[in-house]
PDB file of N, CA and C in Angstrom:
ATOM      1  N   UNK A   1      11.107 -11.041 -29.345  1.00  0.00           N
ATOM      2  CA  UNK A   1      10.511 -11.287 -28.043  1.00  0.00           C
ATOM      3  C   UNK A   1       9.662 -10.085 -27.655  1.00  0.00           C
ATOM      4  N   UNK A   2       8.386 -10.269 -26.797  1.00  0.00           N
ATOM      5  CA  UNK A   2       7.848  -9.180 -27.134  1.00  0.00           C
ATOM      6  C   UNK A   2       7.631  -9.097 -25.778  1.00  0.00           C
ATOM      7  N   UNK A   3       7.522  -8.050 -25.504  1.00  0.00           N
ATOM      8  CA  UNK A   3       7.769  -6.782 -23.945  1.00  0.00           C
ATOM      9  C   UNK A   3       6.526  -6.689 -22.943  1.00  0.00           C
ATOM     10  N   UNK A   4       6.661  -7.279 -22.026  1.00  0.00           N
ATOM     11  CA  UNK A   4       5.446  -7.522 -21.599  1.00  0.00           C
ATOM     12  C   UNK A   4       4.525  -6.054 -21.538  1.00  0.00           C
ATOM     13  N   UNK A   5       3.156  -6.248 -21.094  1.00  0.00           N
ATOM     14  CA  UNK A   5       2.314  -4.869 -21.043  1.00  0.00           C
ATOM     15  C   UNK A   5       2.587  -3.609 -20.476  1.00  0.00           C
ATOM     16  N   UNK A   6       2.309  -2.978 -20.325  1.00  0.00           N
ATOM     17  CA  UNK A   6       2.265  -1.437 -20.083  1.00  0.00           C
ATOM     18  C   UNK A   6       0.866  -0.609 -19.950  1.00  0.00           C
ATOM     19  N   UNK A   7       0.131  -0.198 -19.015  1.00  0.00           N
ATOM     20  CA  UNK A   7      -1.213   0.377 -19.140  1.00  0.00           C
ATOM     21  C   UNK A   7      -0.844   1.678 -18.767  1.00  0.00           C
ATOM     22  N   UNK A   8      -1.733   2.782 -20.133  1.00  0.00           N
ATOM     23  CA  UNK A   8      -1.395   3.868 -18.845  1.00  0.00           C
ATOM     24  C   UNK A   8      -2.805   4.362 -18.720  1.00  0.00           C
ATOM     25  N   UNK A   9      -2.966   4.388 -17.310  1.00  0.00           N
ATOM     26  CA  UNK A   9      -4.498   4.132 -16.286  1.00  0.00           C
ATOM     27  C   UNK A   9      -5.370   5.393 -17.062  1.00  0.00           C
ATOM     28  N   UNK A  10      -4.073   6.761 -17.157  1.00  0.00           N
ATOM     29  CA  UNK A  10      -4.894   7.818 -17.680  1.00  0.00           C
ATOM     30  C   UNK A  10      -6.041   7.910 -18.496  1.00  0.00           C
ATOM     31  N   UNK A  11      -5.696   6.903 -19.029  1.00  0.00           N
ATOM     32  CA  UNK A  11      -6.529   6.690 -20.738  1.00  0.00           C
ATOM     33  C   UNK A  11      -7.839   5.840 -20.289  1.00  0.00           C
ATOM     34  N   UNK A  12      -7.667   5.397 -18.660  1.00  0.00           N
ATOM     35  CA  UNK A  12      -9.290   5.214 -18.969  1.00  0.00           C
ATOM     36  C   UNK A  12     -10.245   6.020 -18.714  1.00  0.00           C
ATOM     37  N   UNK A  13      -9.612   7.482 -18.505  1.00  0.00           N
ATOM     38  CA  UNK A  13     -11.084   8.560 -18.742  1.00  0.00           C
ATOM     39  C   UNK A  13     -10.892   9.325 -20.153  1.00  0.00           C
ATOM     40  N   UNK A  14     -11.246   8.860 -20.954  1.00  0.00           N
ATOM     41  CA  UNK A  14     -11.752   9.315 -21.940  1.00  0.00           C
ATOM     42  C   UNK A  14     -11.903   8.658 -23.090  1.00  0.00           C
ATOM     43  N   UNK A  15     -11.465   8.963 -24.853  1.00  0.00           N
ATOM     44  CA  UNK A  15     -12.087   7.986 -25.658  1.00  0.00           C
ATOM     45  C   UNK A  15     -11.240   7.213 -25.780  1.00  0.00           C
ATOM     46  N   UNK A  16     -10.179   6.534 -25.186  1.00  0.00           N
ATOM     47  CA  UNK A  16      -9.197   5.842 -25.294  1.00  0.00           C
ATOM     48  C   UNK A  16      -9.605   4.463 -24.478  1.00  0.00           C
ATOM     49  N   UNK A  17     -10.716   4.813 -23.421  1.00  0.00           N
ATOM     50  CA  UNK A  17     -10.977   3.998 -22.322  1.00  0.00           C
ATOM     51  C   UNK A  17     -11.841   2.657 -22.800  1.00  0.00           C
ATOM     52  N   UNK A  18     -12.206   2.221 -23.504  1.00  0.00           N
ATOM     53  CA  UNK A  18     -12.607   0.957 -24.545  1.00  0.00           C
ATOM     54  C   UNK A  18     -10.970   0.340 -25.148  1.00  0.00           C
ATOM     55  N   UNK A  19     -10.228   1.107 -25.382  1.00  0.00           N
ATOM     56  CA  UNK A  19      -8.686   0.226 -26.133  1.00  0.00           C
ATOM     57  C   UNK A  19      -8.237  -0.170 -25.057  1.00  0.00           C
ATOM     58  N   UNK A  20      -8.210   0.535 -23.767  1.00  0.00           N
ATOM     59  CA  UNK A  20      -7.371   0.674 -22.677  1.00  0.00           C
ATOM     60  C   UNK A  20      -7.540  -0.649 -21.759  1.00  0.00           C
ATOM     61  N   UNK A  21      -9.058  -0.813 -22.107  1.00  0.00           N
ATOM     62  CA  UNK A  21      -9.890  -1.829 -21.281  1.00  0.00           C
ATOM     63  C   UNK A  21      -9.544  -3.033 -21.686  1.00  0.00           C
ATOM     64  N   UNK A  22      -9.299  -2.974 -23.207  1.00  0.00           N
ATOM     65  CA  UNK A  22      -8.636  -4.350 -23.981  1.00  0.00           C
ATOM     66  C   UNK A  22      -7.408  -4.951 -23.424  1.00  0.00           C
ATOM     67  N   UNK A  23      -6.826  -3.928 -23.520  1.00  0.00           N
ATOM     68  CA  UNK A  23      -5.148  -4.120 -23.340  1.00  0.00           C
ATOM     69  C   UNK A  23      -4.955  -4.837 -21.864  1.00  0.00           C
ATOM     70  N   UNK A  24      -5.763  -4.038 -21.158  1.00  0.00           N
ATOM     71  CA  UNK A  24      -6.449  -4.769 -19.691  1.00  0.00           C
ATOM     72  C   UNK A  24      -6.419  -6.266 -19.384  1.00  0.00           C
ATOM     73  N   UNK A  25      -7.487  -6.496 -20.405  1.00  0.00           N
ATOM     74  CA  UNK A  25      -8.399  -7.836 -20.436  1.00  0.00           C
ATOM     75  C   UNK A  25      -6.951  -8.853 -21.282  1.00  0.00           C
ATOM     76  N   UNK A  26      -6.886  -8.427 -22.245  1.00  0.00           N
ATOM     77  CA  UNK A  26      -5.735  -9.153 -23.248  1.00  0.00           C
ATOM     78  C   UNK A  26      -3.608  -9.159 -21.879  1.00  0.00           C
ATOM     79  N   UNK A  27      -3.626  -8.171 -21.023  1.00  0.00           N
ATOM     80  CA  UNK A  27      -2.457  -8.514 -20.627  1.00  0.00           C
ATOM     81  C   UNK A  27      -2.847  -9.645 -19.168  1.00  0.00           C
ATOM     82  N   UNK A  28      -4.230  -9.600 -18.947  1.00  0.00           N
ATOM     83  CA  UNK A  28      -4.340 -10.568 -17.520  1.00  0.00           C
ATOM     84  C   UNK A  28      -4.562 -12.127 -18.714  1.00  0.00           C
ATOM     85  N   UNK A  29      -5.486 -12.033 -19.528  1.00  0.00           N
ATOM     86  CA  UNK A  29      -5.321 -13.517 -20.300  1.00  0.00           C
ATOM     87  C   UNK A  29      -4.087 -13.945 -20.429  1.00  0.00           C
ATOM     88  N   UNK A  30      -3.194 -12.872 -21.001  1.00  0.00           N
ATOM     89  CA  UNK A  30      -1.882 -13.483 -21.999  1.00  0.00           C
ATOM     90  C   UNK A  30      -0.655 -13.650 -20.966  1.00  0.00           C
ATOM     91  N   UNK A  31      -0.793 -12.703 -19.964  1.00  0.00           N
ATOM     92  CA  UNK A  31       0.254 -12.199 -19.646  1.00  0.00           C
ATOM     93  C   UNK A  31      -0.125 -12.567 -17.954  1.00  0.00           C
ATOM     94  N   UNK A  32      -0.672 -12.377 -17.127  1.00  0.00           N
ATOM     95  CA  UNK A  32      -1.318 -12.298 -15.795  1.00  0.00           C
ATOM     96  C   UNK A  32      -0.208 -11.622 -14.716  1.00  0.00           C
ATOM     97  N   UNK A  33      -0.334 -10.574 -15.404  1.00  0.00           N
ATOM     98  CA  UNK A  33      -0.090  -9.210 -14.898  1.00  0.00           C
ATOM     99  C   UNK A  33       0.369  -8.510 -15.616  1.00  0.00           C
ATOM    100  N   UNK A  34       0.598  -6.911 -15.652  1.00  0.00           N
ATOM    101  CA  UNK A  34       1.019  -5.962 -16.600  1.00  0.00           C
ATOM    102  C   UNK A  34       1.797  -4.838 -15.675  1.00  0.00           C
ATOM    103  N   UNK A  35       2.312  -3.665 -15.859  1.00  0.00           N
ATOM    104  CA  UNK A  35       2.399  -2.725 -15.276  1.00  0.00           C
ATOM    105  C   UNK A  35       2.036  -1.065 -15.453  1.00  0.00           C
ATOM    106  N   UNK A  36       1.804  -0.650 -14.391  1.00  0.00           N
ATOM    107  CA  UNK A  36       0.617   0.177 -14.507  1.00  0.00           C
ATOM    108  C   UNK A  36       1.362   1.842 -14.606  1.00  0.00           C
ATOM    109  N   UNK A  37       1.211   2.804 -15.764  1.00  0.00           N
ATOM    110  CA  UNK A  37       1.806   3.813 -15.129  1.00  0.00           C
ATOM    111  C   UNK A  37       0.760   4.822 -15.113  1.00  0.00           C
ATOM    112  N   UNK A  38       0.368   5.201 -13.924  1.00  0.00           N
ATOM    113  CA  UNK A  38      -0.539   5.692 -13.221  1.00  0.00           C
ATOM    114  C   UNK A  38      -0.534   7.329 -13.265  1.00  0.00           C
ATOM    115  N   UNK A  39       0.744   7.924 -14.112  1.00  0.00           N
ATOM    116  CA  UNK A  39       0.678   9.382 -13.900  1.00  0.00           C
ATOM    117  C   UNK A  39       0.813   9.904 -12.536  1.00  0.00           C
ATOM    118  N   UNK A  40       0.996   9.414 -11.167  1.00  0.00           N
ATOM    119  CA  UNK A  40       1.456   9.930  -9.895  1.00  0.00           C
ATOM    120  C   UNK A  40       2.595  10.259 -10.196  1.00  0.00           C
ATOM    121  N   UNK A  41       3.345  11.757  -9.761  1.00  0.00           N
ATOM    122  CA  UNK A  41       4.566  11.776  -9.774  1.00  0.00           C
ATOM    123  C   UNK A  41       5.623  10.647  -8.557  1.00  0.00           C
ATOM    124  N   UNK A  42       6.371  10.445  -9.593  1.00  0.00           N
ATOM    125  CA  UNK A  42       7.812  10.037  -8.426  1.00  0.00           C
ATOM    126  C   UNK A  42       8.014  10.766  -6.649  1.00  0.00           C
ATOM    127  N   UNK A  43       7.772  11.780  -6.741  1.00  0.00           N
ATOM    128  CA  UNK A  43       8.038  12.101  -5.971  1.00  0.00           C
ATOM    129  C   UNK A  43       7.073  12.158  -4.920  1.00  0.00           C
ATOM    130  N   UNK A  44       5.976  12.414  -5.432  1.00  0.00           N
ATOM    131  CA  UNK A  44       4.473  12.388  -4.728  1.00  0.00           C
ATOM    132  C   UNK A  44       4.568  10.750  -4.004  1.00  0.00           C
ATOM    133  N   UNK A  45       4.925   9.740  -4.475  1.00  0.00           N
ATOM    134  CA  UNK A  45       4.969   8.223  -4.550  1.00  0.00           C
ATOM    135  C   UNK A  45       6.307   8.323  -3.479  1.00  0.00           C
ATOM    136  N   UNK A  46       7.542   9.027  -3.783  1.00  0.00           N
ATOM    137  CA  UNK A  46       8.567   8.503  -2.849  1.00  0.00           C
ATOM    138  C   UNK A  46       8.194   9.177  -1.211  1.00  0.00           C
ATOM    139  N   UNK A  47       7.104  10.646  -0.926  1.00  0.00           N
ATOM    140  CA  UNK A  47       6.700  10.830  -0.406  1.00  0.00           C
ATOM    141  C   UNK A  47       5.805   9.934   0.646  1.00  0.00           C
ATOM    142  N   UNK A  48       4.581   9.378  -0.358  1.00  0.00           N
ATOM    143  CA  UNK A  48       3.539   8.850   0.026  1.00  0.00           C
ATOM    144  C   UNK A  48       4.332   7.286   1.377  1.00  0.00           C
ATOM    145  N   UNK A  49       5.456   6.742   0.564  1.00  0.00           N
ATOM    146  CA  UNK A  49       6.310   5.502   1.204  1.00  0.00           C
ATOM    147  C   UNK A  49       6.947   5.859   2.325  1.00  0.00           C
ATOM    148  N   UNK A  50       7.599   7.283   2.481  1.00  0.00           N
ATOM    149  CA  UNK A  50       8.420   7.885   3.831  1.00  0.00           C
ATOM    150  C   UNK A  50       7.111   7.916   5.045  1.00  0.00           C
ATOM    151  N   UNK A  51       5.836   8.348   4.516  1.00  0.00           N
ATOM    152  CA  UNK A  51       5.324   8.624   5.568  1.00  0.00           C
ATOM    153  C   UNK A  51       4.202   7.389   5.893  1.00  0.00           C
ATOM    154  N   UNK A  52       4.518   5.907   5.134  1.00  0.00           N
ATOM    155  CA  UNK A  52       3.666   4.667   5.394  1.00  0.00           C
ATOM    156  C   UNK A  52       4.734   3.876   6.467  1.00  0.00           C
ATOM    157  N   UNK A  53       6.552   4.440   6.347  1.00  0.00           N
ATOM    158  CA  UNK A  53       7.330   3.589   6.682  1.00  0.00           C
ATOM    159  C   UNK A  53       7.286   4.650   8.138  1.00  0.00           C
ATOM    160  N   UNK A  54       7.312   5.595   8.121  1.00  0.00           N
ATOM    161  CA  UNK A  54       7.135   6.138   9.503  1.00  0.00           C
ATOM    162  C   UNK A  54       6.301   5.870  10.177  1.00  0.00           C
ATOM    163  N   UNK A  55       4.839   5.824  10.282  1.00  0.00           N
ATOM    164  CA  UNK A  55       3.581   5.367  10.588  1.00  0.00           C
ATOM    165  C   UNK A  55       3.943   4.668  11.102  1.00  0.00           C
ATOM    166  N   UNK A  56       4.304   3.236  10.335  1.00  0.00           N
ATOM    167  CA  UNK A  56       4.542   1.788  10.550  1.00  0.00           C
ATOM    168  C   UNK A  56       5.723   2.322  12.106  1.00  0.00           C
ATOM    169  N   UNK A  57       6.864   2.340  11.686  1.00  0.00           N
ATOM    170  CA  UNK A  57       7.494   2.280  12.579  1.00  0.00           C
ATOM    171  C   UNK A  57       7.049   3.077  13.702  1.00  0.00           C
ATOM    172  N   UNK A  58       6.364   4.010  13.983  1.00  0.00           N
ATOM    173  CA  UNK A  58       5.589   4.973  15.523  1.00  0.00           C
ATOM    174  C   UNK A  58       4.393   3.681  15.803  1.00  0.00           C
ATOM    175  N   UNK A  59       3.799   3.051  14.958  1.00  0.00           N
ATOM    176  CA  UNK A  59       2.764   1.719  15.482  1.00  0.00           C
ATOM    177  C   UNK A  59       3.648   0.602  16.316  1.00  0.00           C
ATOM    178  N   UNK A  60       4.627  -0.128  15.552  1.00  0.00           N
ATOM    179  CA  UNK A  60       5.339  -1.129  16.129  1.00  0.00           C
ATOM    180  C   UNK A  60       5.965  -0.641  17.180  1.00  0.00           C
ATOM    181  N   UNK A  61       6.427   0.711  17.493  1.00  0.00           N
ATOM    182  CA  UNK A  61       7.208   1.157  18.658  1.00  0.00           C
ATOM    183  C   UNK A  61       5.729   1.639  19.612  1.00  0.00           C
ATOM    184  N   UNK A  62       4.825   2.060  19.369  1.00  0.00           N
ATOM    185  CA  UNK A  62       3.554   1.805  20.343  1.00  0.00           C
ATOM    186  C   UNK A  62       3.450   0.398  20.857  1.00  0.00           C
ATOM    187  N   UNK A  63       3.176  -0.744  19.952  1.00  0.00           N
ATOM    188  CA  UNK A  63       2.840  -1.577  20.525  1.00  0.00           C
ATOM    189  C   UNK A  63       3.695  -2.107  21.573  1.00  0.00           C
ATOM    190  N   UNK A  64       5.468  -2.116  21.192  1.00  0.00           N
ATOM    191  CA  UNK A  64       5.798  -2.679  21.741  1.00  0.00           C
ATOM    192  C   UNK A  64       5.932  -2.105  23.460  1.00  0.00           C
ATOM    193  N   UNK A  65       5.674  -1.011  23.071  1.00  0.00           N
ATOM    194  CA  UNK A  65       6.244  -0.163  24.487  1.00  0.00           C
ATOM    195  C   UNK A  65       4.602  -0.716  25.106  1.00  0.00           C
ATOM    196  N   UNK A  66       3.250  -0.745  25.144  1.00  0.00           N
ATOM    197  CA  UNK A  66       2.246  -1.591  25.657  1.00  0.00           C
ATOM    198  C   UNK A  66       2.829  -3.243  25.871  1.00  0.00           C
ATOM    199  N   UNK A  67       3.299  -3.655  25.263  1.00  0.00           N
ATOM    200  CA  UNK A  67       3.341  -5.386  25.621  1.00  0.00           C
ATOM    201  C   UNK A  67       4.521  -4.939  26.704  1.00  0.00           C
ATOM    202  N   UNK A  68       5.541  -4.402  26.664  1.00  0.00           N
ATOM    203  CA  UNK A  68       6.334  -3.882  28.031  1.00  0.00           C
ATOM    204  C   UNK A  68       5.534  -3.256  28.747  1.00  0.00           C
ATOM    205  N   UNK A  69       4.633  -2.884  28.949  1.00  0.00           N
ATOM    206  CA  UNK A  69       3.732  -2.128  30.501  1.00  0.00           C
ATOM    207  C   UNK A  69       3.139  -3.422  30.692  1.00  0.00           C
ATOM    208  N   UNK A  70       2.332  -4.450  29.817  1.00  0.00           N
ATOM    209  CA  UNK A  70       1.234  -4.981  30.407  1.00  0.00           C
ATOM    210  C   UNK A  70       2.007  -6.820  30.450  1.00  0.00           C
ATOM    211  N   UNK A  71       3.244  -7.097  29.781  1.00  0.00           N
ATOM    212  CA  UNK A  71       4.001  -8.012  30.537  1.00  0.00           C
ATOM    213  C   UNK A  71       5.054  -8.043  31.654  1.00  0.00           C
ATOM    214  N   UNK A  72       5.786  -6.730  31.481  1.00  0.00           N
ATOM    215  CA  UNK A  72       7.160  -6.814  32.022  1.00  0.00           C
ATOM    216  C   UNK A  72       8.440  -7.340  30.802  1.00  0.00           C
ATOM    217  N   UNK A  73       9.122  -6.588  30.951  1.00  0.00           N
ATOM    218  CA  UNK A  73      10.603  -6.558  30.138  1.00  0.00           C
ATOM    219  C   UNK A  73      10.780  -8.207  29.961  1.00  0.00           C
ATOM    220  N   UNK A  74      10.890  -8.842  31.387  1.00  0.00           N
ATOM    221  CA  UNK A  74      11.322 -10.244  30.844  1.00  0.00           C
ATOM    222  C   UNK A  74      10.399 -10.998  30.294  1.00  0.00           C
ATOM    223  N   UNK A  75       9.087 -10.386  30.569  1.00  0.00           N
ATOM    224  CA  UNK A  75       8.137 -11.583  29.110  1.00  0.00           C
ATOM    225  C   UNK A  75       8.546 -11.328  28.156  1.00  0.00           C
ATOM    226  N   UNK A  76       8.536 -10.195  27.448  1.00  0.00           N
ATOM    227  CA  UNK A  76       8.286  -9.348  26.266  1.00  0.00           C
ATOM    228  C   UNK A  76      10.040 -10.039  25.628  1.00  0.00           C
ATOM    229  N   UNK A  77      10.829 -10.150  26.086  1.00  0.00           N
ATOM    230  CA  UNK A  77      12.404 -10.616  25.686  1.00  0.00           C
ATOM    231  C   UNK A  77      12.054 -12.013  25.092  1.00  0.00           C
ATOM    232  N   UNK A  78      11.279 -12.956  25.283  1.00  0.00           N
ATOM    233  CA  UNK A  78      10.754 -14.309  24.952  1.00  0.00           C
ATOM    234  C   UNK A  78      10.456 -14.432  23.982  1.00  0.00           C
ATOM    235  N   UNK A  79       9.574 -13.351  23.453  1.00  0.00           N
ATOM    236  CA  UNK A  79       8.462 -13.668  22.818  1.00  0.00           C
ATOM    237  C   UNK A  79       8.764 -12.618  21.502  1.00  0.00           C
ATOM    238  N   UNK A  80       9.661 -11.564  21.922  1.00  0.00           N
ATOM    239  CA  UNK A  80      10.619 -10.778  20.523  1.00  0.00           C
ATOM    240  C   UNK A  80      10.390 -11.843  19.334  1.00  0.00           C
ATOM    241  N   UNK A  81      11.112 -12.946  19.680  1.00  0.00           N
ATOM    242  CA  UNK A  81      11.543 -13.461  18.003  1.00  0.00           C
ATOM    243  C   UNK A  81       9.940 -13.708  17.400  1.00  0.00           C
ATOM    244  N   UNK A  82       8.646 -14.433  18.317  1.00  0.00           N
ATOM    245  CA  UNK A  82       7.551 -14.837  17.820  1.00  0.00           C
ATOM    246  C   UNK A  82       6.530 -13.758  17.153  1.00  0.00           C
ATOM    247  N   UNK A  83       7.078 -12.324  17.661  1.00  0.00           N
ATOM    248  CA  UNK A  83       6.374 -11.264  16.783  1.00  0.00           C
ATOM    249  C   UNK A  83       5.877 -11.380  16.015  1.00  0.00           C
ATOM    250  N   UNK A  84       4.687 -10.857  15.529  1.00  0.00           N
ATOM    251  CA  UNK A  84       4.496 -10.357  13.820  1.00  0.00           C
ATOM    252  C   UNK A  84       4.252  -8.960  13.781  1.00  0.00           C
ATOM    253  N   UNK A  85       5.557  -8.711  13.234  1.00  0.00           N
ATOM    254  CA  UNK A  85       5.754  -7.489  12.610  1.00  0.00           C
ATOM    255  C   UNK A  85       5.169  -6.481  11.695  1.00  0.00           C
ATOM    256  N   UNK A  86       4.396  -7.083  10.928  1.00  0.00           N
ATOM    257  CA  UNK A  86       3.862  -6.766   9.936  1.00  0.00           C
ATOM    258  C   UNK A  86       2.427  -6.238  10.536  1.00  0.00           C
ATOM    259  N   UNK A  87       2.081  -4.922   9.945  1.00  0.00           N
ATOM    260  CA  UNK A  87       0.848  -4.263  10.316  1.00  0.00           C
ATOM    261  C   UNK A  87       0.277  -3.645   8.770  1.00  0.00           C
ATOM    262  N   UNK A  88      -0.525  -4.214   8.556  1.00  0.00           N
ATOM    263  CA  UNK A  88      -1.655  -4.113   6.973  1.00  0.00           C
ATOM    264  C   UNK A  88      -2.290  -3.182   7.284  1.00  0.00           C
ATOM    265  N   UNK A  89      -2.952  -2.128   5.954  1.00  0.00           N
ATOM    266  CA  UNK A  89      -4.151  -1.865   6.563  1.00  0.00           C
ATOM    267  C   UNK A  89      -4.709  -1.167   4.502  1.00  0.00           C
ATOM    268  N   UNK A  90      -5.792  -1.299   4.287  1.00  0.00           N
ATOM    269  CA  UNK A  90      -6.267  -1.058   2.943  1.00  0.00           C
ATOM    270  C   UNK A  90      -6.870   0.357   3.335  1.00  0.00           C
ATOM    271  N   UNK A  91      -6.126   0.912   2.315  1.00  0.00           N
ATOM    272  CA  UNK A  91      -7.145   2.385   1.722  1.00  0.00           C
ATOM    273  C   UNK A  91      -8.026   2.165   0.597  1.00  0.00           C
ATOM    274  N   UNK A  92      -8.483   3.319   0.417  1.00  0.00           N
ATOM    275  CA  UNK A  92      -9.684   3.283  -0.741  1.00  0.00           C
ATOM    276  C   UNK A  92     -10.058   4.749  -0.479  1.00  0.00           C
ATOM    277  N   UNK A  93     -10.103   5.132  -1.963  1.00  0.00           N
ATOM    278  CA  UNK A  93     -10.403   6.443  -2.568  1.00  0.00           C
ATOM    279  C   UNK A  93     -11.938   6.630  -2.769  1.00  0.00           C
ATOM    280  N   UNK A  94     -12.266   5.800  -3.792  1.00  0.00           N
ATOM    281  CA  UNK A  94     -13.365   5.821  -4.624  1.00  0.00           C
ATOM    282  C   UNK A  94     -14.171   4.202  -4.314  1.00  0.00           C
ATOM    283  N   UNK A  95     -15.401   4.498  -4.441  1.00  0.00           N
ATOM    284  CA  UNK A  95     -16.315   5.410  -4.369  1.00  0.00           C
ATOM    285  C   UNK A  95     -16.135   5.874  -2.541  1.00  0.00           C
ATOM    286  N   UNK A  96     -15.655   5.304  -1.947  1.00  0.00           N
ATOM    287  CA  UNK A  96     -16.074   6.073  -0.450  1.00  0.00           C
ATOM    288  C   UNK A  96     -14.717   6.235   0.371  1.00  0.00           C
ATOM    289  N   UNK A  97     -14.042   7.463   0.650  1.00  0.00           N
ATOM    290  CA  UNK A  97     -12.867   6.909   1.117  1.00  0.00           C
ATOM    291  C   UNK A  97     -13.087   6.260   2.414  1.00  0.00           C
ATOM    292  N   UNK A  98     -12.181   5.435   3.356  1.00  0.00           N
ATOM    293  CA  UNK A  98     -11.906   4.987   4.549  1.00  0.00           C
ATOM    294  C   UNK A  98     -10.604   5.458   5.003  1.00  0.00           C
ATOM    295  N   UNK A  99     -10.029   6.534   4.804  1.00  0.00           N
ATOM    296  CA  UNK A  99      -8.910   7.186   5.210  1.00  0.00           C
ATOM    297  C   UNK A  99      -8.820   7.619   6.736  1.00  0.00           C
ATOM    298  N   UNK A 100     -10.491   8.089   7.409  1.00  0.00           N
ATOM    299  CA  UNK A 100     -10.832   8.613   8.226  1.00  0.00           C
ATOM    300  C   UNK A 100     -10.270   7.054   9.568  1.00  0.00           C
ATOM    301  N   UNK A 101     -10.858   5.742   8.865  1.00  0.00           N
ATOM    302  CA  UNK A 101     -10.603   4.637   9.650  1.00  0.00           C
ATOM    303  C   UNK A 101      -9.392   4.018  10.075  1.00  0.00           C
ATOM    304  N   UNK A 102      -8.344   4.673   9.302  1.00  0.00           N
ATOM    305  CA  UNK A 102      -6.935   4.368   9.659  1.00  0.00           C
ATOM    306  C   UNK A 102      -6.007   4.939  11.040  1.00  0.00           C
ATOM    307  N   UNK A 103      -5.874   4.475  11.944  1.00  0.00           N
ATOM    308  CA  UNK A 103      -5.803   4.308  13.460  1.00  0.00           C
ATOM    309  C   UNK A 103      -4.366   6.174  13.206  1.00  0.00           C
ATOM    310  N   UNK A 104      -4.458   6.598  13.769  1.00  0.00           N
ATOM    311  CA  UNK A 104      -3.368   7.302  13.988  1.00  0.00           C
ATOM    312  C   UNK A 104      -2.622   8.101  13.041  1.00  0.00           C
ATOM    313  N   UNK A 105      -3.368   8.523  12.190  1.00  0.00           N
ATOM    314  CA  UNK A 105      -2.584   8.991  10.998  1.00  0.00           C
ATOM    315  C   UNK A 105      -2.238  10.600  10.967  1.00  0.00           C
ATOM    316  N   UNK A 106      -1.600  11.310  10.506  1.00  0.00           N
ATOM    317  CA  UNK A 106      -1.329  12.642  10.591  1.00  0.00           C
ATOM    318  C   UNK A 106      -1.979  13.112   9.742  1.00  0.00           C
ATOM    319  N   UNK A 107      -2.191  14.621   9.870  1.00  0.00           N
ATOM    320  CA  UNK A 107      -3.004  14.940   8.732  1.00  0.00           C
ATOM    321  C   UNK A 107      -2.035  15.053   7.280  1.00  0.00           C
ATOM    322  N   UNK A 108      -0.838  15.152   7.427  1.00  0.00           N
ATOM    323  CA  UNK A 108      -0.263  15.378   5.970  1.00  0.00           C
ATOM    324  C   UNK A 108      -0.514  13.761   5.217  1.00  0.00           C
TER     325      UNK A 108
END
């Protein structure tokens, strides 16, 4: 049985980056998806998640403390369960970052 893909991203800067591209192309045909090891450390990564899950949580505790000023406690109790919780937002490095566009962020 054979193990699904493995890319490691490194290899597409340099002469490796033509095989790399294959393996690419050949694990979305065969496979439609692969996994990527990107060379970020672990820790850099378990970092990067503490301070997306903090964010998140200082946004949802903003908002909610606004829908309590601009309804009142007993609207805002109603309408708890109909929330959406969930707050998205896309970065991008290259070619241009948009880091600058992300509402509230700290500098670390």
């Amino acid at each position: 049985m054979a193990s699904f893909p493995v890319i490691n991203m490194e290899n597409l800067n340099g002469e490796e980056r033509a095989a790399t591209m294959g393996k690419i192309k050949d694990a979305c045909e065969n496979w439609g998806f692969f996994e990527v090891n990107h060379g970020i450390s672990p820790e850099f990564m378990d970092n990067v998640e503490r301070m997306t899950k903090e964010h998140h949580r200082k946004c949802m505790e903003q908002r909610f403390k606004e829908m309590v000023a601009s309804k009142g406690l007993e609207a805002v109790q109603s309408e708890i369960n109909d929330l959406d919780w969930e707050s998205t937002f896309f970065l991008r490095h290259l070619p241009v970052s948009n880091i600058a566009e992300v509402p509230d962020l700290e500098d670390e």
